[in-house]
C-alpha atoms as a PDB file:
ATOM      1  CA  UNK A   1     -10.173   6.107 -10.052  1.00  0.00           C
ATOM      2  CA  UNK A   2      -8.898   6.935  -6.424  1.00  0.00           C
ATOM      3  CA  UNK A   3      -6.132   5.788  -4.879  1.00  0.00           C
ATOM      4  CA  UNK A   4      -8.805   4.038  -2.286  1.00  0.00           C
ATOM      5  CA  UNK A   5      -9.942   1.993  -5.704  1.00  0.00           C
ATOM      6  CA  UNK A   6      -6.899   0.177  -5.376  1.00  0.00           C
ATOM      7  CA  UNK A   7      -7.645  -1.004  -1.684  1.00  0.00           C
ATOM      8  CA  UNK A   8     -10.117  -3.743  -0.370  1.00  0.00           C
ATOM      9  CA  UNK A   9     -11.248  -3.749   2.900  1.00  0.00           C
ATOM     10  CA  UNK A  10     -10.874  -7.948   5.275  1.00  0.00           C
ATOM     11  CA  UNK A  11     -12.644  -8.212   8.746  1.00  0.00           C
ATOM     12  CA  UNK A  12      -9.891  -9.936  10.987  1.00  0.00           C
ATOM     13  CA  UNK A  13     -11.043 -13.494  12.217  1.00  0.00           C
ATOM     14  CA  UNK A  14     -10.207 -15.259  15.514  1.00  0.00           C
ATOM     15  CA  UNK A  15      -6.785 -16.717  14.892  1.00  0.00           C
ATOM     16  CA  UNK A  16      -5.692 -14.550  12.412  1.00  0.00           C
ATOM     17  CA  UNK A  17      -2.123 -12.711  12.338  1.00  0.00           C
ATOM     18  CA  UNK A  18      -0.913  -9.958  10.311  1.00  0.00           C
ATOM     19  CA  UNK A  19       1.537 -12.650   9.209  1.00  0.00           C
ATOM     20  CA  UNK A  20      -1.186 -15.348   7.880  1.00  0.00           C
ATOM     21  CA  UNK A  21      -3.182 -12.520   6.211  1.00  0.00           C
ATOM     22  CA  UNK A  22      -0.241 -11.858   4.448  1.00  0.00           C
ATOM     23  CA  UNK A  23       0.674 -15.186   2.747  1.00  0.00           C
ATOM     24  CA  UNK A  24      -2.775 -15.850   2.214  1.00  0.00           C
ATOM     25  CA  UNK A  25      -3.549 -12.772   0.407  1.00  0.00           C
ATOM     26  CA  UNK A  26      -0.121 -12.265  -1.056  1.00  0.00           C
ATOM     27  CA  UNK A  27       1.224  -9.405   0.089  1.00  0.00           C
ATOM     28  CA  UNK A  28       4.492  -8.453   1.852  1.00  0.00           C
ATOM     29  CA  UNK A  29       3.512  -8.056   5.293  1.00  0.00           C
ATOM     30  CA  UNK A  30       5.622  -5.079   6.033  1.00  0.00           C
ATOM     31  CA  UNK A  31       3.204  -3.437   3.421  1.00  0.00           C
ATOM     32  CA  UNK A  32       0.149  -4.253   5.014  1.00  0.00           C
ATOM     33  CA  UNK A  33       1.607  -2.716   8.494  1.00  0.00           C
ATOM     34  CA  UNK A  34       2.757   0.600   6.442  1.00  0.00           C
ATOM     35  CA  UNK A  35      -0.920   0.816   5.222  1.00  0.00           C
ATOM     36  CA  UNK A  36      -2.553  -0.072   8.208  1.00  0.00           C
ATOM     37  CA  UNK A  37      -0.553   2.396  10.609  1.00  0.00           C
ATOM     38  CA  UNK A  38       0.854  -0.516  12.305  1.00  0.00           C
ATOM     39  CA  UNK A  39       4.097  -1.117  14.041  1.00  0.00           C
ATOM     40  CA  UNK A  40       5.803  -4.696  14.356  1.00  0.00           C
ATOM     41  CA  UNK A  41       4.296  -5.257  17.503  1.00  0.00           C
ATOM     42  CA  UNK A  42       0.896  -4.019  17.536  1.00  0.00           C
ATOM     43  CA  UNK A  43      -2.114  -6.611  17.323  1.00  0.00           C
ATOM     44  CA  UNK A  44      -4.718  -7.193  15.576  1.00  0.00           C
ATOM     45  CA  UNK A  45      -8.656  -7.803  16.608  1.00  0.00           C
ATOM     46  CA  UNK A  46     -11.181 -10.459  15.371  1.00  0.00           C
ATOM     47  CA  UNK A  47     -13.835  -8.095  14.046  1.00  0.00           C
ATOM     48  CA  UNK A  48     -11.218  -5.184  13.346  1.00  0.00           C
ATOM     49  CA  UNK A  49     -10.823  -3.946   9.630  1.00  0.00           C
ATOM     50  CA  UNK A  50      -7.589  -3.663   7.994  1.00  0.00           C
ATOM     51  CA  UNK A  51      -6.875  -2.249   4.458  1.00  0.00           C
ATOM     52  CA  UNK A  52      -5.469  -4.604   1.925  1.00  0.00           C
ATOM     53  CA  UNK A  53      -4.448  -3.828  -1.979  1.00  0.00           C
ATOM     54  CA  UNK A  54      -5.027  -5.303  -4.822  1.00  0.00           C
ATOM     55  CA  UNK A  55      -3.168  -8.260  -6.161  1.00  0.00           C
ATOM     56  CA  UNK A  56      -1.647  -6.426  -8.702  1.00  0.00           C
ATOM     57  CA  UNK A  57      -0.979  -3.282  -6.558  1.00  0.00           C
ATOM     58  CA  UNK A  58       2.022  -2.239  -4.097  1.00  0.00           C
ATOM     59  CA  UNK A  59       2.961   0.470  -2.540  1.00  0.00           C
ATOM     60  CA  UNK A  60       6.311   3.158  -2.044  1.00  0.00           C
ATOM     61  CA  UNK A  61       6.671   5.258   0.598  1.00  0.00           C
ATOM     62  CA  UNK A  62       7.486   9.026  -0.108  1.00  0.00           C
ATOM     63  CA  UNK A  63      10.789  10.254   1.107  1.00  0.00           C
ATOM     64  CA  UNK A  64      11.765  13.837   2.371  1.00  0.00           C
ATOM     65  CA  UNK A  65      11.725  16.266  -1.034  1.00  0.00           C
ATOM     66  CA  UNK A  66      11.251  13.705  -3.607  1.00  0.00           C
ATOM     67  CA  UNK A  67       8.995  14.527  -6.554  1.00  0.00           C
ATOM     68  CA  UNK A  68       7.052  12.695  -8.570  1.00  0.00           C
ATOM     69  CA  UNK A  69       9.401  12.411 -11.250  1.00  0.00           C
ATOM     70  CA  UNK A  70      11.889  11.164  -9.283  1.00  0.00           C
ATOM     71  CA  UNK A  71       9.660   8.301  -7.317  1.00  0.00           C
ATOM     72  CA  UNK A  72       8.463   7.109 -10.858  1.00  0.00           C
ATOM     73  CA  UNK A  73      12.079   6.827 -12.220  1.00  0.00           C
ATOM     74  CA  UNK A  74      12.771   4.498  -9.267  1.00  0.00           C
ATOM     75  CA  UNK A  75       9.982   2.757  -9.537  1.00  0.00           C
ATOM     76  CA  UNK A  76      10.719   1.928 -13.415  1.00  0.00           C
ATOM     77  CA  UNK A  77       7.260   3.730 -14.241  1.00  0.00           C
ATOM     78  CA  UNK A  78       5.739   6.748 -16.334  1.00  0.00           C
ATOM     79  CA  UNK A  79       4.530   9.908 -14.412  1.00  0.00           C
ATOM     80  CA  UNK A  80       1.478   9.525 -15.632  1.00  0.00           C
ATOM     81  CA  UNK A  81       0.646   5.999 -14.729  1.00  0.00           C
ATOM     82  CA  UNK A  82       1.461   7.240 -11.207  1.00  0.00           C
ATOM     83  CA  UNK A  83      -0.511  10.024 -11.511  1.00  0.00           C
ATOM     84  CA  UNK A  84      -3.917   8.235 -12.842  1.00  0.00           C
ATOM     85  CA  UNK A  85      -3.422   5.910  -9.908  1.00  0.00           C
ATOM     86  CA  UNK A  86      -2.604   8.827  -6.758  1.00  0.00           C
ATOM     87  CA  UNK A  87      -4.776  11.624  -8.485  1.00  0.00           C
ATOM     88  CA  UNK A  88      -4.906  14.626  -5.996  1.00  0.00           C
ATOM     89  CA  UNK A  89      -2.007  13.970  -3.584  1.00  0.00           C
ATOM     90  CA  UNK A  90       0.404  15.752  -2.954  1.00  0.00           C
ATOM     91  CA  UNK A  91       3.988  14.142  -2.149  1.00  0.00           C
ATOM     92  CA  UNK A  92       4.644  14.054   1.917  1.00  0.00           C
ATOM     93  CA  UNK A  93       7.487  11.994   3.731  1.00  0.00           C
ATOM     94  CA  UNK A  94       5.791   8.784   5.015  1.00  0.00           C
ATOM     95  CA  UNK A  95       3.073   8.550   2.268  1.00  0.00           C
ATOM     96  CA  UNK A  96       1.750   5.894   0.413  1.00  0.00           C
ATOM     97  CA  UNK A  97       1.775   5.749  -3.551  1.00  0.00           C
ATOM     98  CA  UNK A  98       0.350   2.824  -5.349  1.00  0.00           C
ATOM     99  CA  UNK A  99       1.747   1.318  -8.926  1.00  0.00           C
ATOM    100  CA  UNK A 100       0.817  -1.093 -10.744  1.00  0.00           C
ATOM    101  CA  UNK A 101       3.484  -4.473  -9.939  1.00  0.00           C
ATOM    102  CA  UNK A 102       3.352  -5.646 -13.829  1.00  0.00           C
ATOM    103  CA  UNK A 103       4.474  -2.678 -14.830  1.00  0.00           C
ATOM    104  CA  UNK A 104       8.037  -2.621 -13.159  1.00  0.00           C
END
């Protein structure tokens, strides 16, 4: 599994806002900006593609220095369920790790 396995890909419609996207497909919209790049007030195209996890998915953003022992103890999870889900990252300020919400 990549951490890409845990992301599905939803053509933007006419009408659509990052905001509807996000109640209909149940995520937190400030996570679908932080995966998508986006800032607060950039828009959003009918036929653009955004990224969108998995129902059971979220996301944490790396800090400055942390390590992966330290992200999993906040995150109430092993080391190893982090590391089966991000296999071959490395830990950078501003990047995205993916757990597992049922497991909090």
């Amino acid at each position: 599994m990549n951490r890409f396995d845990n992301l599905k890909s939803y053509t933007v419609k006419k009408g659509d806002t990052l905001y509807n996207i996000a109640l209909t497909t149940g995520v937190n919209i400030d996570t679908l900006q932080k995966i998508n790049g986006l800032d607060s007030d950039d828009y959003i195209y009918a036929g653009e593609s955004i990224l969108i996890p998995n129902s059971n998915m979220d996301v944490y953003i790396v800090e400055d220095n942390e390590t992966i022992t330290e992200v999993a103890k906040k995150l109430n999870v092993s080391t190893s369920q982090l590391v089966d889900i991000n296999r071959n990252i490395f830990l950078l300020p501003g990047q995205l790790l993916f757990f597992k919400k049922n497991e909090i």
